[in-house]
C-alpha atoms as a PDB file:
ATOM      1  CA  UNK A   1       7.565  -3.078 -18.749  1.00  0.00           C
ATOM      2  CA  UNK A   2       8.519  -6.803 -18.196  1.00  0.00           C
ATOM      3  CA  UNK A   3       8.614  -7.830 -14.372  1.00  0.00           C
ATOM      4  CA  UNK A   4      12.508  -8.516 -14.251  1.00  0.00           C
ATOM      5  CA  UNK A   5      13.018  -4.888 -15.503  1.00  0.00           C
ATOM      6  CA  UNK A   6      10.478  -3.347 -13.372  1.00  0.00           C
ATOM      7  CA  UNK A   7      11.654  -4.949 -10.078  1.00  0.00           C
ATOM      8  CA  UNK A   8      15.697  -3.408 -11.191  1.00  0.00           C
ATOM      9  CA  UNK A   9      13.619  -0.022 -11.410  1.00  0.00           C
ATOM     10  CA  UNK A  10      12.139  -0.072  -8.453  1.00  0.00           C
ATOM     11  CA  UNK A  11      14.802  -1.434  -6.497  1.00  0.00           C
ATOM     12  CA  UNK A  12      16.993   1.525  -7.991  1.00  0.00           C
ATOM     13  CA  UNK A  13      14.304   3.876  -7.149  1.00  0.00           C
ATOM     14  CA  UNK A  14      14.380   2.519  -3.288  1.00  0.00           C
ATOM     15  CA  UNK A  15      18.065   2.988  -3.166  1.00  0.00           C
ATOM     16  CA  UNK A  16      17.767   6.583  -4.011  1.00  0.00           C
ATOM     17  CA  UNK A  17      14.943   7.410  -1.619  1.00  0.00           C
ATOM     18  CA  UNK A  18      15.268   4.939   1.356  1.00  0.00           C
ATOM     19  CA  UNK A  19      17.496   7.289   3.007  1.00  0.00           C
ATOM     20  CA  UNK A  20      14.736  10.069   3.521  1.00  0.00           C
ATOM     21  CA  UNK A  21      11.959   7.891   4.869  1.00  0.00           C
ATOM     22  CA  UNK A  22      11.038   5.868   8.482  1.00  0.00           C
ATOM     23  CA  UNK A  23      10.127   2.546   5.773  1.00  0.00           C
ATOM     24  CA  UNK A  24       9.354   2.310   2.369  1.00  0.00           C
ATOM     25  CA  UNK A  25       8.085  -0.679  -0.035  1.00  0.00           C
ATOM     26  CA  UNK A  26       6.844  -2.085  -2.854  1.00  0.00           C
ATOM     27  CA  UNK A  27       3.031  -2.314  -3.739  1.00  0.00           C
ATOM     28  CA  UNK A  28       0.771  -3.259  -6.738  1.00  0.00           C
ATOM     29  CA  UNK A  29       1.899  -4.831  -9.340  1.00  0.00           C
ATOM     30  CA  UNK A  30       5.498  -5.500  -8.727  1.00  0.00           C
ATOM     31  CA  UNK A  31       4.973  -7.051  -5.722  1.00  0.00           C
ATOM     32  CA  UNK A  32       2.288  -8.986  -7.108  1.00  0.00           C
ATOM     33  CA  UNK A  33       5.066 -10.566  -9.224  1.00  0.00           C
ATOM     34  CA  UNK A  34       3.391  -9.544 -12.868  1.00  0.00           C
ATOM     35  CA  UNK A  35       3.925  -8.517 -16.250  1.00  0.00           C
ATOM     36  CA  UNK A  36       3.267  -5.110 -18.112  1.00  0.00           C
ATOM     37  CA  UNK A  37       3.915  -2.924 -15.611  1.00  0.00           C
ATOM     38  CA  UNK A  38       3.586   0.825 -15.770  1.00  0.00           C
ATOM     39  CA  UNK A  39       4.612   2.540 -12.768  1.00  0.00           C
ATOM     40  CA  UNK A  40       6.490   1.571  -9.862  1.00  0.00           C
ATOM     41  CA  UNK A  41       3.987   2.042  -6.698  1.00  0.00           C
ATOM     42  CA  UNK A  42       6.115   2.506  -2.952  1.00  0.00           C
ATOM     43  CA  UNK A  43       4.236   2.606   0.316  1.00  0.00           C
ATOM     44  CA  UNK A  44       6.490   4.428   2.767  1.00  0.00           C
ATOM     45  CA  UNK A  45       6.215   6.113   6.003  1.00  0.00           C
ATOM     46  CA  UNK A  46       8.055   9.615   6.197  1.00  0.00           C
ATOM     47  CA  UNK A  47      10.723  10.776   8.155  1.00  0.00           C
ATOM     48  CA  UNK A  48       9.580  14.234   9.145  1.00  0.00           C
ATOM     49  CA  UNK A  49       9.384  16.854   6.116  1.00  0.00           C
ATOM     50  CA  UNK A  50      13.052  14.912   4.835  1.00  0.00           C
ATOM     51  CA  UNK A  51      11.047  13.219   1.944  1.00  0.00           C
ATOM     52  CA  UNK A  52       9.474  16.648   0.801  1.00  0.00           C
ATOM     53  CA  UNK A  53      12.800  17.861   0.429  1.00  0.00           C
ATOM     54  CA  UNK A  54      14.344  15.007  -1.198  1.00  0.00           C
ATOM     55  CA  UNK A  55      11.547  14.879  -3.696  1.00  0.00           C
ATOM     56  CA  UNK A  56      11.668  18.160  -4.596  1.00  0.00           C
ATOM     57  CA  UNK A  57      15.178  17.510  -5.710  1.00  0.00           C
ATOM     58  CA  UNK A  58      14.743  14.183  -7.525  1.00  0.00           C
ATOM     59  CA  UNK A  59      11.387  15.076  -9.832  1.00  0.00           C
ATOM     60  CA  UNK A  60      10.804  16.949 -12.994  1.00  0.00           C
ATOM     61  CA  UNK A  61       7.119  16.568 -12.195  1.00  0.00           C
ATOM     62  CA  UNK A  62       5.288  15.553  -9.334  1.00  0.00           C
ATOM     63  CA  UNK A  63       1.372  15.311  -8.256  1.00  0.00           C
ATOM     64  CA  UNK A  64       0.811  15.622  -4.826  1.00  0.00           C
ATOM     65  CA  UNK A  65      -2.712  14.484  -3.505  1.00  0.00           C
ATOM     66  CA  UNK A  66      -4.741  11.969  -1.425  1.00  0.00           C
ATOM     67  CA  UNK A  67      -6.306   8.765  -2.854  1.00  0.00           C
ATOM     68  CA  UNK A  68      -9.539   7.120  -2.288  1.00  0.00           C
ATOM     69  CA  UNK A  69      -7.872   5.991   0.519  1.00  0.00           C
ATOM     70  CA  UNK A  70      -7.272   8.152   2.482  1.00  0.00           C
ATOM     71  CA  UNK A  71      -3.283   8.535   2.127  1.00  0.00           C
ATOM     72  CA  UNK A  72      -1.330  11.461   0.314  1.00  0.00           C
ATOM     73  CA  UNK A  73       0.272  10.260  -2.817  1.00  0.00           C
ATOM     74  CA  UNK A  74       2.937  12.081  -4.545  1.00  0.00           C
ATOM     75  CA  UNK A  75       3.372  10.780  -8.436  1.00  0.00           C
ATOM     76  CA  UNK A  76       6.779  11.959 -10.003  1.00  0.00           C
ATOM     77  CA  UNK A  77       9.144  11.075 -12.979  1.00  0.00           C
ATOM     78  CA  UNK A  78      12.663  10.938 -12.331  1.00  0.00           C
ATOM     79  CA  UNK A  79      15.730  11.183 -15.048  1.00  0.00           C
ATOM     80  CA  UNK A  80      17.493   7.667 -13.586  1.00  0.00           C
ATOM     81  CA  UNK A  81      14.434   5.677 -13.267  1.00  0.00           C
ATOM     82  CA  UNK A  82      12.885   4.359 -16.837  1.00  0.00           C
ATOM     83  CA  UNK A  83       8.968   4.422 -15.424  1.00  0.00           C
ATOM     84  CA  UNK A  84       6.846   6.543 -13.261  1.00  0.00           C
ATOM     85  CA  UNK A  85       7.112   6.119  -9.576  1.00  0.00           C
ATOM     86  CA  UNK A  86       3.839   6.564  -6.835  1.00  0.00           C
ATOM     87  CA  UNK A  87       4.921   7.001  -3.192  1.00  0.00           C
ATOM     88  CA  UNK A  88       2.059   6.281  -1.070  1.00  0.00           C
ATOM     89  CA  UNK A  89       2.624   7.646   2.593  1.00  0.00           C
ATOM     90  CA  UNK A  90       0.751   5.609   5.641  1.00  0.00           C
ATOM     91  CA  UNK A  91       1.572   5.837   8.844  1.00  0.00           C
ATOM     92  CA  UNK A  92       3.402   2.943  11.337  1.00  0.00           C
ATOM     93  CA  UNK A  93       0.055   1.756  13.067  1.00  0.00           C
ATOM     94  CA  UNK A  94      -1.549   1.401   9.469  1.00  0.00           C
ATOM     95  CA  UNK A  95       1.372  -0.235   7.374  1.00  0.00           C
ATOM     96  CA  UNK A  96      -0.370  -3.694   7.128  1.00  0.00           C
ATOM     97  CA  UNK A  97      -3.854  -1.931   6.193  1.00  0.00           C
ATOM     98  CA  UNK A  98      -2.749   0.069   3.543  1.00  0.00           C
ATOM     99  CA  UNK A  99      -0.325  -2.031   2.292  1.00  0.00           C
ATOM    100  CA  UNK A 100      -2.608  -4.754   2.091  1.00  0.00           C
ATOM    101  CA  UNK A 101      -5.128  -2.474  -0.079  1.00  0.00           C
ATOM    102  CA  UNK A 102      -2.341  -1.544  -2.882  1.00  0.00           C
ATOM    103  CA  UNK A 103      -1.173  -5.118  -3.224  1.00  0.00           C
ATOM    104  CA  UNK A 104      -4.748  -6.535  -4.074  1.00  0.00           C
ATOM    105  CA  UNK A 105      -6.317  -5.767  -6.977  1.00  0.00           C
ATOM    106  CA  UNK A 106     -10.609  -5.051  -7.017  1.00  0.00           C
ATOM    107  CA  UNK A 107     -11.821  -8.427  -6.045  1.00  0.00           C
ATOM    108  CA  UNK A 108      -9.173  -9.367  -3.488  1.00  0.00           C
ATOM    109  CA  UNK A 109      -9.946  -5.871  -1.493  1.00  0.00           C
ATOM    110  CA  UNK A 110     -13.407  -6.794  -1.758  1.00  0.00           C
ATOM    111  CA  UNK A 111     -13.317 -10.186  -0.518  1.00  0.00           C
ATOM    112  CA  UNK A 112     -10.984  -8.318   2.420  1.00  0.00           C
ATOM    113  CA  UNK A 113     -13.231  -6.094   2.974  1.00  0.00           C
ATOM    114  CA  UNK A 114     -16.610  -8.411   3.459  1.00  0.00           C
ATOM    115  CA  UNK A 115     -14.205 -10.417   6.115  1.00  0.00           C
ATOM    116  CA  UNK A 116     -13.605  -7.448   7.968  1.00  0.00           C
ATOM    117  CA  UNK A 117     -17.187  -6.831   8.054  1.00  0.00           C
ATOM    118  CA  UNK A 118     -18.062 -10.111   8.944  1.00  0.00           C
ATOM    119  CA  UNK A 119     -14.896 -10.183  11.800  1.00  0.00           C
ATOM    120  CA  UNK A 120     -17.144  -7.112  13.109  1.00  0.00           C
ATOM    121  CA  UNK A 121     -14.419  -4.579  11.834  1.00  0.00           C
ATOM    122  CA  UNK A 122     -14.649  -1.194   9.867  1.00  0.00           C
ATOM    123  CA  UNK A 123     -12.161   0.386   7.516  1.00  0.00           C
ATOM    124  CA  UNK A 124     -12.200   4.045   8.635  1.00  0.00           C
ATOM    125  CA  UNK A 125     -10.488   7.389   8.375  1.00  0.00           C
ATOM    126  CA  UNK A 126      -8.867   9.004  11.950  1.00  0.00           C
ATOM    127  CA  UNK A 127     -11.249  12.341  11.710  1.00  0.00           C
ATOM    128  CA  UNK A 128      -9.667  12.862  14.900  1.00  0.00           C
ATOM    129  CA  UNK A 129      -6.642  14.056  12.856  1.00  0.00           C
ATOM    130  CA  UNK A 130      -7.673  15.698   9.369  1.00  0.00           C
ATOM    131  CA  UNK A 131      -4.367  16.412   8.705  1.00  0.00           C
ATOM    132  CA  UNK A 132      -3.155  12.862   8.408  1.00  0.00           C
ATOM    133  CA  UNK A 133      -6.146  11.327   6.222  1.00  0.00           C
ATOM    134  CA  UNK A 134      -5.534   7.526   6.436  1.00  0.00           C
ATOM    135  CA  UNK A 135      -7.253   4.303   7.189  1.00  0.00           C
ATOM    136  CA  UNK A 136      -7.203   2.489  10.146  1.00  0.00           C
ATOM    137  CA  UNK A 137      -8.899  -0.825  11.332  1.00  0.00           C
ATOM    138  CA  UNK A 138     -11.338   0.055  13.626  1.00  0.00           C
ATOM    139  CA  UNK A 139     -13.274  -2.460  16.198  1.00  0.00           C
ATOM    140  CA  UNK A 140     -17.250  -2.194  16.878  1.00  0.00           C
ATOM    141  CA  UNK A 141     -16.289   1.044  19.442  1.00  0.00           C
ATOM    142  CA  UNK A 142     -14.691   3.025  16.992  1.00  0.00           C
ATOM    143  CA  UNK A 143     -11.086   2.516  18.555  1.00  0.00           C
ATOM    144  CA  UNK A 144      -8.023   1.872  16.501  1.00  0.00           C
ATOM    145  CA  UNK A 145      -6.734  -1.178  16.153  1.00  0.00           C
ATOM    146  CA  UNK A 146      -3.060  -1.069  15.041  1.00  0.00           C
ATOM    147  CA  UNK A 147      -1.963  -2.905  11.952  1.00  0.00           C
ATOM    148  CA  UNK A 148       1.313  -2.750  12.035  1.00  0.00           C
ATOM    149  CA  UNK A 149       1.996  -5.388   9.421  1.00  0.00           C
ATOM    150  CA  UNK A 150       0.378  -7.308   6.447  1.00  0.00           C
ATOM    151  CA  UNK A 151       0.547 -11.067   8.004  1.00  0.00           C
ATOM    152  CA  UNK A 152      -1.100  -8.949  11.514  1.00  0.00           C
ATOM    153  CA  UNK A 153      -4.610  -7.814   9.481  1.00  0.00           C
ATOM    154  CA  UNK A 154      -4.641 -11.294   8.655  1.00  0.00           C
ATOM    155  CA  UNK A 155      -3.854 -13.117  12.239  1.00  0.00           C
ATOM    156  CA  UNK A 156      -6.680 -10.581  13.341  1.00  0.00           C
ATOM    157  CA  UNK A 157      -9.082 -11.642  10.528  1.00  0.00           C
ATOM    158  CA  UNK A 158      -8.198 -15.367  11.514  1.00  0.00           C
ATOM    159  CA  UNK A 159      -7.505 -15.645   8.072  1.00  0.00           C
ATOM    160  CA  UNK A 160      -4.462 -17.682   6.175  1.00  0.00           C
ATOM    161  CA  UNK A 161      -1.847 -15.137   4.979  1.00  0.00           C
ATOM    162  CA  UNK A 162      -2.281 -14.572   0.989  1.00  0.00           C
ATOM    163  CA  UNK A 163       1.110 -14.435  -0.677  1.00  0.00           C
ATOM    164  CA  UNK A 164       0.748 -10.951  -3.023  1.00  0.00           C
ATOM    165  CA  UNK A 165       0.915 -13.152  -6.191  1.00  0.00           C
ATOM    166  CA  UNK A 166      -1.594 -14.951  -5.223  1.00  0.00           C
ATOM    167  CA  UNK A 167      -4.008 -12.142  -5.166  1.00  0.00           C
ATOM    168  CA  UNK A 168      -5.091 -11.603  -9.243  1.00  0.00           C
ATOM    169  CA  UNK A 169      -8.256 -11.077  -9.808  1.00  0.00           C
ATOM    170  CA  UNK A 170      -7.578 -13.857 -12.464  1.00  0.00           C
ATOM    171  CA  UNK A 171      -6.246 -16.500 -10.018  1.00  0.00           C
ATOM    172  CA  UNK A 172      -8.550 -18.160  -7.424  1.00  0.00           C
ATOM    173  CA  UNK A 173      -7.510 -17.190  -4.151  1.00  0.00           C
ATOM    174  CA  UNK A 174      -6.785 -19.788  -1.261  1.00  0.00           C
ATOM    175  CA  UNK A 175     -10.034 -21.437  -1.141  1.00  0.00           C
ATOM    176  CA  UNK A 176      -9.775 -20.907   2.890  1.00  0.00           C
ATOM    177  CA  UNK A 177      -9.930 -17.093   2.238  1.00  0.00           C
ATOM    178  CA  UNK A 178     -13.588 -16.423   0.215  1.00  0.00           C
ATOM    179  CA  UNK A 179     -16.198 -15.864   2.411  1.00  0.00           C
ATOM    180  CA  UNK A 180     -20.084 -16.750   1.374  1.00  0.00           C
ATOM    181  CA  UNK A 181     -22.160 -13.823   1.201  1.00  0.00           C
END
Protein backbone atom coordinates (compact mmCIF):
# COMPACT_ATOMS: atom_id res chain seq x y z
CA UNK A 1 0.00 0.00 0.00
CA UNK A 2 0.97 3.62 -1.03
CA UNK A 3 2.36 5.77 2.00
CA UNK A 4 -0.65 8.34 2.05
CA UNK A 5 -3.02 5.31 2.49
CA UNK A 6 -0.95 3.52 4.92
CA UNK A 7 -0.38 6.50 7.28
CA UNK A 8 -4.83 6.97 7.18
CA UNK A 9 -4.59 3.16 8.29
CA UNK A 10 -2.52 3.44 10.85
CA UNK A 11 -3.68 6.54 12.20
CA UNK A 12 -7.26 4.81 12.24
CA UNK A 13 -5.77 1.87 13.84
CA UNK A 14 -4.21 4.28 16.75
CA UNK A 15 -7.55 5.84 17.29
CA UNK A 16 -9.10 2.56 18.04
CA UNK A 17 -6.41 1.27 20.38
CA UNK A 18 -4.81 4.40 22.03
CA UNK A 19 -7.32 4.23 24.66
CA UNK A 20 -6.04 0.80 26.14
CA UNK A 21 -2.34 1.56 26.26
CA UNK A 22 0.30 3.91 28.61
CA UNK A 23 1.82 5.15 24.69
CA UNK A 24 1.69 3.80 21.47
CA UNK A 25 3.46 4.70 17.95
CA UNK A 26 4.39 4.22 14.73
CA UNK A 27 7.53 2.16 13.60
CA UNK A 28 9.09 0.73 10.36
CA UNK A 29 8.13 1.67 7.41
CA UNK A 30 5.50 4.25 7.89
CA UNK A 31 7.43 6.22 9.92
CA UNK A 32 10.22 5.91 7.68
CA UNK A 33 7.97 7.86 5.26
CA UNK A 34 7.99 4.97 2.31
CA UNK A 35 6.18 3.29 -0.28
CA UNK A 36 4.75 -0.37 -0.55
CA UNK A 37 3.89 -0.92 2.68
CA UNK A 38 2.48 -4.11 4.11
CA UNK A 39 1.64 -3.93 7.61
CA UNK A 40 1.23 -1.22 9.94
CA UNK A 41 4.01 -1.80 12.84
CA UNK A 42 2.97 0.19 16.55
CA UNK A 43 5.40 0.25 19.43
CA UNK A 44 3.32 0.79 22.56
CA UNK A 45 3.67 0.42 26.18
CA UNK A 46 0.60 -1.35 27.96
CA UNK A 47 -1.68 -0.24 30.38
CA UNK A 48 -1.96 -3.22 32.67
CA UNK A 49 -3.75 -6.42 31.04
CA UNK A 50 -6.38 -3.44 29.28
CA UNK A 51 -4.68 -4.11 25.83
CA UNK A 52 -5.15 -8.01 26.16
CA UNK A 53 -8.63 -7.39 26.54
CA UNK A 54 -9.13 -4.90 23.95
CA UNK A 55 -7.34 -7.07 21.47
CA UNK A 56 -9.13 -9.91 22.06
CA UNK A 57 -12.15 -7.98 20.99
CA UNK A 58 -10.79 -6.18 17.91
CA UNK A 59 -8.91 -9.38 16.01
CA UNK A 60 -10.08 -12.23 13.91
CA UNK A 61 -6.54 -13.54 14.25
CA UNK A 62 -3.76 -12.71 16.29
CA UNK A 63 -0.01 -14.15 16.92
CA UNK A 64 1.24 -13.52 20.12
CA UNK A 65 5.12 -13.98 20.61
CA UNK A 66 8.52 -12.32 21.30
CA UNK A 67 10.89 -11.07 18.55
CA UNK A 68 14.54 -11.23 18.17
CA UNK A 69 14.35 -8.54 20.32
CA UNK A 70 13.40 -9.27 23.05
CA UNK A 71 9.72 -7.66 23.13
CA UNK A 72 6.27 -9.59 22.86
CA UNK A 73 4.60 -8.88 19.62
CA UNK A 74 1.05 -9.54 18.99
CA UNK A 75 0.22 -9.61 14.95
CA UNK A 76 -3.63 -9.33 14.25
CA UNK A 77 -6.06 -8.43 11.33
CA UNK A 78 -8.85 -6.30 12.07
CA UNK A 79 -12.31 -5.85 9.90
CA UNK A 80 -11.88 -1.68 9.83
CA UNK A 81 -8.30 -1.56 9.09
CA UNK A 82 -7.33 -2.52 5.21
CA UNK A 83 -3.63 -4.09 6.28
CA UNK A 84 -2.17 -6.12 9.00
CA UNK A 85 -1.23 -4.40 12.17
CA UNK A 86 2.10 -5.50 14.63
CA UNK A 87 1.95 -4.06 18.18
CA UNK A 88 5.28 -4.23 19.61
CA UNK A 89 5.17 -3.78 23.53
CA UNK A 90 8.48 -2.10 25.31
CA UNK A 91 8.53 -0.78 28.35
CA UNK A 92 8.89 3.29 29.48
CA UNK A 93 12.74 3.10 30.33
CA UNK A 94 13.32 1.35 26.83
CA UNK A 95 10.98 3.42 24.42
CA UNK A 96 13.94 5.18 22.62
CA UNK A 97 15.90 1.70 22.32
CA UNK A 98 13.37 -0.22 20.84
CA UNK A 99 11.88 2.26 18.97
CA UNK A 100 14.99 3.18 17.49
CA UNK A 101 15.57 -0.65 16.35
CA UNK A 102 12.03 -0.91 14.38
CA UNK A 103 12.51 2.40 12.62
CA UNK A 104 15.97 1.41 11.04
CA UNK A 105 16.21 -0.98 8.65
CA UNK A 106 19.57 -3.75 8.66
CA UNK A 107 22.35 -1.38 8.02
CA UNK A 108 21.17 1.58 10.09
CA UNK A 109 20.82 -0.90 13.33
CA UNK A 110 24.13 -2.03 12.49
CA UNK A 111 25.87 1.12 12.18
CA UNK A 112 23.83 1.83 15.76
CA UNK A 113 24.92 -0.89 17.07
CA UNK A 114 28.97 -0.62 16.32
CA UNK A 115 28.50 3.09 18.01
CA UNK A 116 27.16 1.68 20.99
CA UNK A 117 29.99 -0.61 21.11
CA UNK A 118 32.42 1.84 20.46
CA UNK A 119 30.49 4.47 23.20
CA UNK A 120 31.41 1.34 25.56
CA UNK A 121 27.62 0.30 25.65
CA UNK A 122 25.81 -3.16 25.30
CA UNK A 123 22.35 -3.93 24.00
CA UNK A 124 21.07 -6.46 26.56
CA UNK A 125 18.06 -8.32 27.85
CA UNK A 126 16.91 -7.56 31.87
CA UNK A 127 17.41 -11.50 32.92
CA UNK A 128 16.67 -10.02 36.12
CA UNK A 129 13.01 -10.11 34.97
CA UNK A 130 12.25 -13.12 32.46
CA UNK A 131 8.92 -12.22 32.36
CA UNK A 132 9.37 -8.89 30.66
CA UNK A 133 12.03 -9.95 27.85
CA UNK A 134 13.24 -6.56 26.46
CA UNK A 135 16.33 -4.63 25.66
CA UNK A 136 17.87 -2.17 27.57
CA UNK A 137 21.10 -0.02 27.13
CA UNK A 138 23.41 -1.18 29.42
CA UNK A 139 26.86 0.69 30.56
CA UNK A 140 30.34 -1.32 31.05
CA UNK A 141 28.77 -2.53 34.80
CA UNK A 142 25.87 -4.11 33.52
CA UNK A 143 23.42 -1.33 34.94
CA UNK A 144 20.53 0.05 32.99
CA UNK A 145 20.68 3.00 31.46
CA UNK A 146 17.18 4.41 30.72
CA UNK A 147 16.23 5.38 27.22
CA UNK A 148 13.38 6.96 27.56
CA UNK A 149 13.26 8.51 24.12
CA UNK A 150 14.71 8.19 20.52
CA UNK A 151 16.63 11.78 20.33
CA UNK A 152 18.04 10.45 24.31
CA UNK A 153 20.01 7.07 22.74
CA UNK A 154 21.35 9.53 20.51
CA UNK A 155 22.43 12.58 23.02
CA UNK A 156 24.03 9.51 24.92
CA UNK A 157 25.81 8.17 21.79
CA UNK A 158 26.96 11.90 21.15
CA UNK A 159 25.57 11.31 17.96
CA UNK A 160 23.36 13.83 15.57
CA UNK A 161 19.68 12.75 15.73
CA UNK A 162 18.74 10.73 12.34
CA UNK A 163 15.33 11.79 11.10
CA UNK A 164 13.49 8.06 10.44
CA UNK A 165 13.47 8.81 6.65
CA UNK A 166 16.67 9.28 6.61
CA UNK A 167 17.52 5.85 7.71
CA UNK A 168 17.13 3.49 4.19
CA UNK A 169 19.46 1.27 3.71
CA UNK A 170 19.40 2.91 0.17
CA UNK A 171 20.07 6.51 1.34
CA UNK A 172 23.47 7.52 2.84
CA UNK A 173 23.02 8.39 6.27
CA UNK A 174 24.31 11.79 7.82
CA UNK A 175 27.85 11.48 7.03
CA UNK A 176 28.46 12.56 10.91
CA UNK A 177 26.74 9.24 11.93
CA UNK A 178 29.05 6.16 10.17
CA UNK A 179 31.62 5.13 12.23
CA UNK A 180 35.07 3.49 10.68
CA UNK A 181 35.52 0.06 11.65
Amino acid sequence: MEYQKALQEARFGIKILERHTQRLDLTGCIRRKENNIEKIELLSIKKGFVIDTALNTLKKQKIIKIDKFGCHCVEFTHKFIAMPVKITFCLVDNWGIIQMILTGEDEFKKRMKRIIKHAELTIGNDSANPTQPTDYIRDMMGSIIPVKEEEQLFDLLGEKYVEPENRLNRKPCDANFVIEN
